[in-house]
C-alpha atoms as a PDB file:
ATOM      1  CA  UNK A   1    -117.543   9.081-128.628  1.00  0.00           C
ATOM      2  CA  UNK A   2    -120.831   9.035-130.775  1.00  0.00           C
ATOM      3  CA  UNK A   3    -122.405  12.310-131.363  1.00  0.00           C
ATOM      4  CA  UNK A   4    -125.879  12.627-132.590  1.00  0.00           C
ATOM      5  CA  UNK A   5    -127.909  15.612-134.340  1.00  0.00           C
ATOM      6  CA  UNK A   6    -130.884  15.152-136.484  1.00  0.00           C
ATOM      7  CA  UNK A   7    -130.359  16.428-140.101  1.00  0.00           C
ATOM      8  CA  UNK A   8    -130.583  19.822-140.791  1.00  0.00           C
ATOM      9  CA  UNK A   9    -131.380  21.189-137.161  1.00  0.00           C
ATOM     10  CA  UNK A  10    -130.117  24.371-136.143  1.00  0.00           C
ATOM     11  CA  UNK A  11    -129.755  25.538-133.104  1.00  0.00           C
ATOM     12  CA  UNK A  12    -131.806  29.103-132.579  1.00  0.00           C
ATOM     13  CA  UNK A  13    -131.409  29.339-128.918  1.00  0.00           C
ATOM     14  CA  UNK A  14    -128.067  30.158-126.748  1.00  0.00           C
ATOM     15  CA  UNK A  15    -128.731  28.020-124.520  1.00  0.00           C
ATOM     16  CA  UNK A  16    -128.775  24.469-123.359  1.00  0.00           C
ATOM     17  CA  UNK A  17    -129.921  21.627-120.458  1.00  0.00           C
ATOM     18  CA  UNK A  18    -128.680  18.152-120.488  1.00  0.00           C
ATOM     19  CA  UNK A  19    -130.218  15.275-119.391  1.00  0.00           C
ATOM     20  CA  UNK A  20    -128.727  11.818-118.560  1.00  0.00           C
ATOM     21  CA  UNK A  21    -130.367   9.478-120.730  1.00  0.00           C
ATOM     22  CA  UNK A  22    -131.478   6.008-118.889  1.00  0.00           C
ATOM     23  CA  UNK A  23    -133.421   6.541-115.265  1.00  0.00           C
ATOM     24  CA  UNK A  24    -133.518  10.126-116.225  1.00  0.00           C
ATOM     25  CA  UNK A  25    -135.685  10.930-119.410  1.00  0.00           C
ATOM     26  CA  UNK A  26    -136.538   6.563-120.351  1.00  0.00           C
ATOM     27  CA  UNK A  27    -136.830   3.600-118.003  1.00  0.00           C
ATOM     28  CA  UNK A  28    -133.828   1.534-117.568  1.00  0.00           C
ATOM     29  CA  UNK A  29    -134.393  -1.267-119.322  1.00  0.00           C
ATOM     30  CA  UNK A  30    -130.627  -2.627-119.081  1.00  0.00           C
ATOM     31  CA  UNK A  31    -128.294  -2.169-121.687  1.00  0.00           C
ATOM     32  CA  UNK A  32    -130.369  -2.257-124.403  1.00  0.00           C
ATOM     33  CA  UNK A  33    -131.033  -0.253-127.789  1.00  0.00           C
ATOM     34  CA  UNK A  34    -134.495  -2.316-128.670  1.00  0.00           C
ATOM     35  CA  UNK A  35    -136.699   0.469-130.037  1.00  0.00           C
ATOM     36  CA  UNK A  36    -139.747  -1.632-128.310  1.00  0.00           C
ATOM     37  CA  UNK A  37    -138.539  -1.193-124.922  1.00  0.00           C
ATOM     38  CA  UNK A  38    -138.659   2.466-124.843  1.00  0.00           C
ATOM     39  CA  UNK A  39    -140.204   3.901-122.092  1.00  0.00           C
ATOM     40  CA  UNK A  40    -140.204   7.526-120.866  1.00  0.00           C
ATOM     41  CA  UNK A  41    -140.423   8.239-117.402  1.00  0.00           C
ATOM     42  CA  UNK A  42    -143.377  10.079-115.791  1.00  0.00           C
ATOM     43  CA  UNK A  43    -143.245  13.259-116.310  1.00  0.00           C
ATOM     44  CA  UNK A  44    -139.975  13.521-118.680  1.00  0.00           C
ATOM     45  CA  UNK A  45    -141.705  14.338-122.296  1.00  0.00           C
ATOM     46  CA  UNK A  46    -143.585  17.513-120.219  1.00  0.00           C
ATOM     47  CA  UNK A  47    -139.839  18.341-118.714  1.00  0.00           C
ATOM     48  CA  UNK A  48    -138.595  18.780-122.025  1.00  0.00           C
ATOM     49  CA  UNK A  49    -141.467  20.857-123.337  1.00  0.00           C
ATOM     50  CA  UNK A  50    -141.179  23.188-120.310  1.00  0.00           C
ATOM     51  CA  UNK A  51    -137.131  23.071-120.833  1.00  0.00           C
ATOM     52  CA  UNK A  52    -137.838  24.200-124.394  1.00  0.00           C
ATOM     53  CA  UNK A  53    -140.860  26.692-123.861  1.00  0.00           C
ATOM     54  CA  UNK A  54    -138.502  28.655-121.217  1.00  0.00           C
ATOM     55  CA  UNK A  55    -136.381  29.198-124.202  1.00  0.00           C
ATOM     56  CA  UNK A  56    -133.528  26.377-123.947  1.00  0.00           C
ATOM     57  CA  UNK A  57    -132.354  24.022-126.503  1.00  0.00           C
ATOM     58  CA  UNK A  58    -132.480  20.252-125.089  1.00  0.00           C
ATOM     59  CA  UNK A  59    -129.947  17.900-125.434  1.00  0.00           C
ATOM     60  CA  UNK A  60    -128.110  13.907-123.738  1.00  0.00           C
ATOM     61  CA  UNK A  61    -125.367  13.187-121.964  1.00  0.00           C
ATOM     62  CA  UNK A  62    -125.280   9.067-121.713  1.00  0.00           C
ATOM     63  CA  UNK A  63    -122.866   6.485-120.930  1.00  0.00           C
ATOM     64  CA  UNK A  64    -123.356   3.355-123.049  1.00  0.00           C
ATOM     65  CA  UNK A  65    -120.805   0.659-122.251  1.00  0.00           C
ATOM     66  CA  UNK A  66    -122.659  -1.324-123.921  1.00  0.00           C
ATOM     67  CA  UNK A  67    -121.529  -0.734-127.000  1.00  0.00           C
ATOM     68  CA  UNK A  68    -117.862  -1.527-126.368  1.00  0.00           C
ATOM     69  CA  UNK A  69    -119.067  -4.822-124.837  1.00  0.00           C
ATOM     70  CA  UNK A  70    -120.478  -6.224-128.141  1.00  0.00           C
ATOM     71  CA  UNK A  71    -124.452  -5.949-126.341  1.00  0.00           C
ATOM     72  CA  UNK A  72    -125.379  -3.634-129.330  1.00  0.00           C
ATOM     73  CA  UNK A  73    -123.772  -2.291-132.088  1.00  0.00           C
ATOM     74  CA  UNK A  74    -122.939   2.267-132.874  1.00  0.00           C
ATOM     75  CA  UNK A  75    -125.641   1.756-135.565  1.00  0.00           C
ATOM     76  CA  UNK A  76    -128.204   0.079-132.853  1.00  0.00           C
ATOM     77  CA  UNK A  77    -127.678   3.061-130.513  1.00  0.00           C
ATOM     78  CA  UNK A  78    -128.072   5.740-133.432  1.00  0.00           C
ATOM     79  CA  UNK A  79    -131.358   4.252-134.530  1.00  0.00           C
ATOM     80  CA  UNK A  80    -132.557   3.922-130.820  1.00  0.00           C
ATOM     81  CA  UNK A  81    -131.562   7.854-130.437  1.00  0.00           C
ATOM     82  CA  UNK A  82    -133.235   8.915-133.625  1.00  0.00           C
ATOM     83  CA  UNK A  83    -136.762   6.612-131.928  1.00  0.00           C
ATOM     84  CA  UNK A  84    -136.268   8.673-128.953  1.00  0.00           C
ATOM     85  CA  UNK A  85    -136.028  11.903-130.779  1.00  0.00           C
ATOM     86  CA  UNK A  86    -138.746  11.115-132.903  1.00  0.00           C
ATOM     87  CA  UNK A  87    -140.861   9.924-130.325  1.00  0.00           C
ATOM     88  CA  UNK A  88    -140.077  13.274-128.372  1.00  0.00           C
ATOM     89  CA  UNK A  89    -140.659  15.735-131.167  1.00  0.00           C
ATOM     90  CA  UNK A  90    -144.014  13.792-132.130  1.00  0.00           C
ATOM     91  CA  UNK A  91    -145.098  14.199-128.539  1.00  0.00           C
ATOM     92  CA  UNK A  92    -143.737  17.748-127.517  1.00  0.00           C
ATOM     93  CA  UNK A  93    -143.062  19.177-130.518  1.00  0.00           C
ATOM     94  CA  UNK A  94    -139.146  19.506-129.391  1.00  0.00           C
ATOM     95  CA  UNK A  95    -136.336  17.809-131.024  1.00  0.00           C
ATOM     96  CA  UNK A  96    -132.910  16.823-129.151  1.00  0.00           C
ATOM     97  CA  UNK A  97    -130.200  19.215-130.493  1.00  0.00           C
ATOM     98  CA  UNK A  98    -127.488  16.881-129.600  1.00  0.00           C
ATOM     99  CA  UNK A  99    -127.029  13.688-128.036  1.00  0.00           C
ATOM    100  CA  UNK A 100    -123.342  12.496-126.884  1.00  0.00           C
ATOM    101  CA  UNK A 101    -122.727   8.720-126.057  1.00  0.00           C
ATOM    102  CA  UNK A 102    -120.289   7.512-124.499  1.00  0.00           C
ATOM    103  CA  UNK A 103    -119.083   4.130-125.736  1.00  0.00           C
ATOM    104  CA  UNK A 104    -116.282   2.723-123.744  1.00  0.00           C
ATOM    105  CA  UNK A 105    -116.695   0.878-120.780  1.00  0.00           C
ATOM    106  CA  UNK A 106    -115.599   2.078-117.355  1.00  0.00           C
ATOM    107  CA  UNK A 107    -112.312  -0.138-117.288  1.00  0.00           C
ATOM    108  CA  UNK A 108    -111.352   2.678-119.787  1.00  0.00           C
ATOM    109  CA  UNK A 109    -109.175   6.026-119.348  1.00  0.00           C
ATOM    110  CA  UNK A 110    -111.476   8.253-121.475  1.00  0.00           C
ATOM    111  CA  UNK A 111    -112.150  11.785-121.395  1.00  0.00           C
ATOM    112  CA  UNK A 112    -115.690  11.418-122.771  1.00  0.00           C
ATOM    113  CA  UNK A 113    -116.923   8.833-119.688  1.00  0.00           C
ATOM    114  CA  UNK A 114    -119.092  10.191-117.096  1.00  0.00           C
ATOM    115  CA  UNK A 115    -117.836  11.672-115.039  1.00  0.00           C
ATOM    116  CA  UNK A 116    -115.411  12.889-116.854  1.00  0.00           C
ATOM    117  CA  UNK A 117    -116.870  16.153-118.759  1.00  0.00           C
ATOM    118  CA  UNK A 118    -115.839  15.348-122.069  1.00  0.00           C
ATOM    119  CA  UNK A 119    -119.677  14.631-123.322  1.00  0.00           C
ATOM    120  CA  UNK A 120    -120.881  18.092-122.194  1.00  0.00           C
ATOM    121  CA  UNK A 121    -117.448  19.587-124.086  1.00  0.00           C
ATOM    122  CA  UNK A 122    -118.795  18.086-127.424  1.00  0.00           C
ATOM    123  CA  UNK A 123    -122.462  19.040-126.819  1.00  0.00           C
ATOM    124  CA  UNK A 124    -121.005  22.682-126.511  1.00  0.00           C
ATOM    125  CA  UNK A 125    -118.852  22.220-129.844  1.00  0.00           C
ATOM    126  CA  UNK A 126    -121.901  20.452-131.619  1.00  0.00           C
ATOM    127  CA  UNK A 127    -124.664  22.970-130.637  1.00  0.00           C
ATOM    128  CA  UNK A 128    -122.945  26.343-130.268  1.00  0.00           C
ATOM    129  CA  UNK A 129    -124.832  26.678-127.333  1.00  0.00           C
ATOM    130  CA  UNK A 130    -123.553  27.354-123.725  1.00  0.00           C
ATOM    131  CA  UNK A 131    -124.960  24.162-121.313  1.00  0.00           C
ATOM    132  CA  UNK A 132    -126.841  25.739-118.137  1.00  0.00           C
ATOM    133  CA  UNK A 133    -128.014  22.649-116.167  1.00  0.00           C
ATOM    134  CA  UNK A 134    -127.214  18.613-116.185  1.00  0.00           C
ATOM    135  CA  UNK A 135    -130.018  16.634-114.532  1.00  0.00           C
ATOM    136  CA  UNK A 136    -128.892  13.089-113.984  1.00  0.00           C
ATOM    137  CA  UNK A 137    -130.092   9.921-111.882  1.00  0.00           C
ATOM    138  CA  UNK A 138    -126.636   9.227-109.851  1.00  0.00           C
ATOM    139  CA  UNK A 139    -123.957  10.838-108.465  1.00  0.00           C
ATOM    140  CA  UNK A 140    -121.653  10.517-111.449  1.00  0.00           C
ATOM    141  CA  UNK A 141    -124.103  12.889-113.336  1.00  0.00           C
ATOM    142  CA  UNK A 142    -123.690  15.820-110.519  1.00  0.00           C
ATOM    143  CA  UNK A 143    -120.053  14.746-110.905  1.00  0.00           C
ATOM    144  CA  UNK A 144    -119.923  15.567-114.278  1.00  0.00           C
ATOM    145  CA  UNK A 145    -121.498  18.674-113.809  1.00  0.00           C
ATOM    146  CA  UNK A 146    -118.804  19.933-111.560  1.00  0.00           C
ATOM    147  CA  UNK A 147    -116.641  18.692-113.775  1.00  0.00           C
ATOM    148  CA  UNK A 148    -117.726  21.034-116.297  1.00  0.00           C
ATOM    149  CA  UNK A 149    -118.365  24.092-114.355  1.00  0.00           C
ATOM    150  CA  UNK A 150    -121.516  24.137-114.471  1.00  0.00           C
ATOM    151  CA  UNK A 151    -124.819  22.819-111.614  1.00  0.00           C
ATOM    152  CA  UNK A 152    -126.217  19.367-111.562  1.00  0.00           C
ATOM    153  CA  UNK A 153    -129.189  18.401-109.928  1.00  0.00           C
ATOM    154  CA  UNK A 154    -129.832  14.843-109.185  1.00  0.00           C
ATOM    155  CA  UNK A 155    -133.499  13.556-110.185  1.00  0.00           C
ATOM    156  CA  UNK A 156    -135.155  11.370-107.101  1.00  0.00           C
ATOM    157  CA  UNK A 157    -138.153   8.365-107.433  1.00  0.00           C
ATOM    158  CA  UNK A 158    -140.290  10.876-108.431  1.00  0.00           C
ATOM    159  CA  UNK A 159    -138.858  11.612-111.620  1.00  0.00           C
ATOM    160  CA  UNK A 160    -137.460  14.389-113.341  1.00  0.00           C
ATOM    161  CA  UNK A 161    -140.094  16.969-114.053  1.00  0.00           C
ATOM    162  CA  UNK A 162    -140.500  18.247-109.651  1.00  0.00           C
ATOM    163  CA  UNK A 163    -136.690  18.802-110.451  1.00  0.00           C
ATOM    164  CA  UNK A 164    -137.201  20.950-113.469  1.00  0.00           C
ATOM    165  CA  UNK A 165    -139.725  23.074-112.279  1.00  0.00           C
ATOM    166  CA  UNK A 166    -137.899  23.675-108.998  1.00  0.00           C
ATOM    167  CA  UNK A 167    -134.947  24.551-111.186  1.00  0.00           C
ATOM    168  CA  UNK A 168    -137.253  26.766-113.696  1.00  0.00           C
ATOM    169  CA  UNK A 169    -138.433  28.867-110.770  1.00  0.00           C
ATOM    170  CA  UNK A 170    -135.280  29.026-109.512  1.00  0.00           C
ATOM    171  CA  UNK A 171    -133.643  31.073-112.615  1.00  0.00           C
ATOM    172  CA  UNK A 172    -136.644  32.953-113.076  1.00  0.00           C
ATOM    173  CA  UNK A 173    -136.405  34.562-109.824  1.00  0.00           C
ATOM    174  CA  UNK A 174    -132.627  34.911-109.910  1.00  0.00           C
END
């Protein structure tokens, strides 16, 4: 498993929500870690900001298969992570406080493979923080979820950000 944090971040909040990466936050591009083909979804960069403004630290869950297929290298989906994060905080003002990849492919018995809730487990190690939400793009992401304990909600064609306000008013009034 490849964890990532950026350098000196701390975690100030007690909380966290994780998002799938590809067809959640970025277009799906294929398996791919070329910095140019980064493209955030409608709606996803506000979807963090509102995540963080409600007082939650913001971090990925992602299955990259990729990597133990040869497609692109650990370094190649570190630098792609830290474009992503960079791009985020330069455009929200919010920086990811962890992001766990899974590298294997789905031929393997790993704990750390969607759906298997070993990514969330090392988010929670990493960050100190308890995880509140997973919003994912397929089933394995709710999957995951349950795994963990914990609620997933499944983001539709019309992108993430309908999902996280439903789920924003939903706590609020809870």
């Amino acid at each position: 498993m490849l964890m990532w944090k950026p350098e000196n971040y701390l975690c100030t909040k007690k909380q966290v929500v994780i998002f799938d990466r590809d067809d959640t936050l970025i277009e799906d591009a294929g398996q791919h870690s070329d910095k140019k083909r980064l493209i955030w979804k409608v709606g996803a960069l506000e979807a963090i900001m509102m995540i963080a403004d409600s007082g939650f630290e913001v971090g990925i869950a992602s299955n990259q298969s990729a990597i133990s297929r040869g497609i692109f290298s650990i370094e190649n989906a570190q630098d792609f992570t830290c474009e992503m994060n960079q791009q985020c905080l330069n455009a929200t003002g919010v920086e990811f406080a962890a992001v766990a990849i899974c590298p294997h492919s789905h031929f393997t018995q790993c704990g750390c493979r969607k759906p298997a809730p070993g990514l969330l487990v090392a988010v929670t190690q990493t960050t100190g923080c308890k995880i509140s939400v997973l919003f994912g793009d397929k089933d394995s992401d709710v999957q995951t979820a349950e795994n963990y304990g914990i609620i997933g909600i499944k983001v539709h064609q019309n992108g993430v950000l309908p999902k996280v306000k439903e789920w924003l008013k939903l706590i609020v009034n809870s």
